[in-house]
Protein backbone atom coordinates (compact mmCIF):
# COMPACT_ATOMS: atom_id res chain seq x y z
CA UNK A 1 0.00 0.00 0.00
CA UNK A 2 1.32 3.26 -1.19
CA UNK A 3 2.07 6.10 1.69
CA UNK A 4 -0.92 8.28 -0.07
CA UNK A 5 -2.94 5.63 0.83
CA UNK A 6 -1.96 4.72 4.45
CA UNK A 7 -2.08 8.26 5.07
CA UNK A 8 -5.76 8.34 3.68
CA UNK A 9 -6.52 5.81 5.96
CA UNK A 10 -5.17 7.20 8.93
CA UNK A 11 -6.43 10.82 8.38
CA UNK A 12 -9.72 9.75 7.23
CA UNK A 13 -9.19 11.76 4.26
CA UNK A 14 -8.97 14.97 5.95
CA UNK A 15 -5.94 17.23 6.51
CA UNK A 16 -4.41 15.71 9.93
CA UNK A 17 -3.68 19.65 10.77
CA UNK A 18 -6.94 21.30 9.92
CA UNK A 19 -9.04 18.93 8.86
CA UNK A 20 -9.58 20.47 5.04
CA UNK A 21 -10.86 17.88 3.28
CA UNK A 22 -9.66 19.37 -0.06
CA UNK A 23 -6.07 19.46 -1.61
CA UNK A 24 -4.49 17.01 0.21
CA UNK A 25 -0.80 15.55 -0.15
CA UNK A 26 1.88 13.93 1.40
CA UNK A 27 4.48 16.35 3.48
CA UNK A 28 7.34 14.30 5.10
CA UNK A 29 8.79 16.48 8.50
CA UNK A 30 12.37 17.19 8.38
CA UNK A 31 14.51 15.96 8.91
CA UNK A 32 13.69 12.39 6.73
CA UNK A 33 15.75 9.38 7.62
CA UNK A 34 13.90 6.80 5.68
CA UNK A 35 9.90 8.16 4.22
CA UNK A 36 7.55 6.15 5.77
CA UNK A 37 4.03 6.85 7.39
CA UNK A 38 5.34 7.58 10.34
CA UNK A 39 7.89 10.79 9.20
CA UNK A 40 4.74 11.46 7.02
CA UNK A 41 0.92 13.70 7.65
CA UNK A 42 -1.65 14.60 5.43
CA UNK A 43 -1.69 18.15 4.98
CA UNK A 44 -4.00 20.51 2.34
CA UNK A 45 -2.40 22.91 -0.10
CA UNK A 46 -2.51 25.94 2.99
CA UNK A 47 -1.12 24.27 5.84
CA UNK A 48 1.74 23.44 3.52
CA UNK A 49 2.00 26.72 1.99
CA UNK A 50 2.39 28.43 5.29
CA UNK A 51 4.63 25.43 7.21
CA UNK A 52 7.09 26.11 4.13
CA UNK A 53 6.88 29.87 3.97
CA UNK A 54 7.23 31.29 7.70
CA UNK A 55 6.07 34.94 6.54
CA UNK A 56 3.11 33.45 4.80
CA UNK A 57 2.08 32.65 8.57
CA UNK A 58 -1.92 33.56 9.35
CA UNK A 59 -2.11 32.75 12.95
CA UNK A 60 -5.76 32.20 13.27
CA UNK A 61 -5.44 29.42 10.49
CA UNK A 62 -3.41 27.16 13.40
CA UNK A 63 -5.88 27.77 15.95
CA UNK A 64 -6.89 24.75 14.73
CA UNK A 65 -3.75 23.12 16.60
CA UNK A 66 -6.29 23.46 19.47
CA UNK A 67 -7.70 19.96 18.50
CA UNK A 68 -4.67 18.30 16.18
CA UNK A 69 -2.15 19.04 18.69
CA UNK A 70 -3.62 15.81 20.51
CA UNK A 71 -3.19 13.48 18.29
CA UNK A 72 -1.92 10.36 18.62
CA UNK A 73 0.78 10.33 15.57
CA UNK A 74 3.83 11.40 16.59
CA UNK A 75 4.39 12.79 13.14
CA UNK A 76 1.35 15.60 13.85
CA UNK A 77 2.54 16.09 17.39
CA UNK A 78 5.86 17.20 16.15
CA UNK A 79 4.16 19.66 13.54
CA UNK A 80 1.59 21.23 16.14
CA UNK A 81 4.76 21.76 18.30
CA UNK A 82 6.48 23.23 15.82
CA UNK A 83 3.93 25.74 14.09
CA UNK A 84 3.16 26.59 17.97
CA UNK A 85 6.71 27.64 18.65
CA UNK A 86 6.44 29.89 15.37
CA UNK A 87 3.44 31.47 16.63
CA UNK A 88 4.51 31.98 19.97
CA UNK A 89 4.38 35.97 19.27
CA UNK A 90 0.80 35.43 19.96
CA UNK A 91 -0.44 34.62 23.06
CA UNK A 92 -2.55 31.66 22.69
CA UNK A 93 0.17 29.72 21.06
CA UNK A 94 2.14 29.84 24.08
CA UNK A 95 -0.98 28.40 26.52
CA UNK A 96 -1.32 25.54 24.33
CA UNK A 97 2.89 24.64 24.30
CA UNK A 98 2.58 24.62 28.01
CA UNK A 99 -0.52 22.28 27.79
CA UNK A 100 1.46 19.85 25.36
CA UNK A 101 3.34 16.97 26.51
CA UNK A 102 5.92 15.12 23.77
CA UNK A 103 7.57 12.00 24.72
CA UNK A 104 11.50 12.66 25.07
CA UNK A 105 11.70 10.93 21.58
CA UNK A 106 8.90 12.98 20.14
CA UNK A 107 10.37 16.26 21.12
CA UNK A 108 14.15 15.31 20.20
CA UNK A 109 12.21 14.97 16.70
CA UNK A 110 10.49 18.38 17.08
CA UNK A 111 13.73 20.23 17.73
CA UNK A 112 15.87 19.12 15.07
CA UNK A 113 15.16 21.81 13.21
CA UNK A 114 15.89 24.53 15.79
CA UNK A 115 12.38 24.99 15.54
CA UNK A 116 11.14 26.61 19.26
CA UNK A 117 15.71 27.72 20.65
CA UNK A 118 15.69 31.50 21.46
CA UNK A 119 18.51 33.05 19.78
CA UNK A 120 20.59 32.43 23.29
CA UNK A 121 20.57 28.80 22.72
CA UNK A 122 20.94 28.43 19.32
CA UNK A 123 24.03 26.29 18.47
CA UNK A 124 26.77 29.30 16.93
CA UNK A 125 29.66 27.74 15.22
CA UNK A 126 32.14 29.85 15.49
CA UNK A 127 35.97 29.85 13.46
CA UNK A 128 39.20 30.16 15.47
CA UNK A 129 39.04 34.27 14.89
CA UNK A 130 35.63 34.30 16.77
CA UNK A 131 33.87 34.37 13.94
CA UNK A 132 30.44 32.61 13.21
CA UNK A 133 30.32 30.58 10.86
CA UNK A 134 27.17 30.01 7.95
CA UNK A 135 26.45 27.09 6.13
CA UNK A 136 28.41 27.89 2.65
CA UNK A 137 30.62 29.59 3.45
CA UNK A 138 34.66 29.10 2.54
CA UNK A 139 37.13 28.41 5.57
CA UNK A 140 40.58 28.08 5.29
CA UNK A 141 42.42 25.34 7.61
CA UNK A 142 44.84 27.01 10.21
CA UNK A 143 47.10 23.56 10.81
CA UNK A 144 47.31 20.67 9.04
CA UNK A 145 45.30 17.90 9.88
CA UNK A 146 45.96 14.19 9.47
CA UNK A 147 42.84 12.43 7.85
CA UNK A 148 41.49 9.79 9.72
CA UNK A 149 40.58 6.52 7.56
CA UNK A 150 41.19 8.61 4.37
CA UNK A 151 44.95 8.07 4.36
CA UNK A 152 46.08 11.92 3.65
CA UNK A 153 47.05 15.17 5.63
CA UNK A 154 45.25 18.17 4.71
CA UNK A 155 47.48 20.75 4.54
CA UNK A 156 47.75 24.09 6.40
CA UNK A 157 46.20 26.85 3.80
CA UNK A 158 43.86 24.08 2.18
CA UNK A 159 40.07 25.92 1.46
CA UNK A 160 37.23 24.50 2.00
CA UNK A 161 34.22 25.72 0.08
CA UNK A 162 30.64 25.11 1.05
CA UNK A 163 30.89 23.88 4.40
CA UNK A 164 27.79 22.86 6.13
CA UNK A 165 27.18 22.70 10.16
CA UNK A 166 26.98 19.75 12.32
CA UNK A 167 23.77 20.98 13.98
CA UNK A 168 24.11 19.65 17.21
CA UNK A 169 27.69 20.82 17.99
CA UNK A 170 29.37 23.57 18.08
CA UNK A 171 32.74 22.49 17.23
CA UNK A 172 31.98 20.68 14.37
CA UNK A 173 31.53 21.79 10.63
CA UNK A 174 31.64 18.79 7.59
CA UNK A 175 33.13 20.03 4.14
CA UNK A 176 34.63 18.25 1.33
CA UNK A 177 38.87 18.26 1.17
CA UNK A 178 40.38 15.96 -1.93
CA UNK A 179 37.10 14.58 -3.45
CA UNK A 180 36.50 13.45 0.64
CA UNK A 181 33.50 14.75 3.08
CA UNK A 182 34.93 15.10 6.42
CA UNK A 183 33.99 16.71 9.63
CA UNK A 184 36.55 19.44 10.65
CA UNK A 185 37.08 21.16 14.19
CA UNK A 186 35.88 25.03 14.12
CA UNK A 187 39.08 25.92 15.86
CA UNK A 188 41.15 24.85 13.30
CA UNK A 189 39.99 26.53 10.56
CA UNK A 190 39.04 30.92 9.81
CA UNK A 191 36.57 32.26 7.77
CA UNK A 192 37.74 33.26 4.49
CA UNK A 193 36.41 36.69 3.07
């Protein structure tokens, strides 16, 4: 049975959000280790439109959270929680967060993302100059660094062009050296202008 269909099932052909019964698709939550049903909800054409494009955001669309965020699928926990934690300018939002109780598993799901961190505890890479670092951009390495299981030593100087971020620590960016992805220590590398 395709996912479509396991999802109709499960949703009863309504939007596991809002419960719109038209426009309905498939929307896997991030991050996706293997699609299945359960990384999966049914969702119609608006909830999409405004999960996918924050400043699109009509807060009294998601009061309808009020009901969903009860469900029993992890997968629409994890979106009510989410959406909430956008909206938590409003006041409502907030009251409902503090009603809603994830699992540890459930919420460890939620905040991948960084969906719901203040600014203060958002994970800041930062390069041996202080710096913070972005996902793209170019660092330079500071000391040369024997490879591990690659069998090479990339040398002092050496850029490295669109890094990306290990998201859940600080002092650890991945970036590709000699046709090789590797994960690289912030302190050992600057940000090149």
């Amino acid at each position: 049975m395709s996912i479509e269909k396991e999802l109709n099932k499960r949703s009863g052909t309504k939007c596991e959000l809002c419960g719109a019964e038209d426009g309905l698709s498939v929307y896997e939550i991030p991050p996706v280790t293997k699609s299945s049903i359960d990384e999966c909800i049914h969702v119609c054409e608006t909830c999409i439109n405004q999960i996918e494009n924050p400043d699109a955001i009509d807060a009294n669309h998601w009061r309808c959270l009020n009901d969903s965020m009860w469900s029993e699928v992890p997968a629409v926990q994890v979106m009510a929680w989410r959406m909430l934690n956008r909206l938590k300018a409003e006041a409502w939002p907030q009251d409902l967060l503090d009603m809603l109780y994830l699992d540890e598993e459930t919420l460890t799901w939620a905040q991948a993302t960084g969906e719901g961190k203040t600014s203060d505890e958002e994970i800041k890479h930062m390069d041996s100059n202080g710096s913070q670092l972005q996902a793209g951009d170019t660092v330079v390495l500071i000391k040369d660094l024997n490879v591990k299981g690659a069998g090479f030593t990339a040398k002092r100087g050496t850029a490295v062009r669109g890094i990306s971020l290990v998201a859940d620590n600080a002092e650890h960016i991945e970036g590709r050296i000699n046709g090789q992805q590797i994960v690289i220590l912030t302190k050992f590398v600057k940000k090149s202008n």
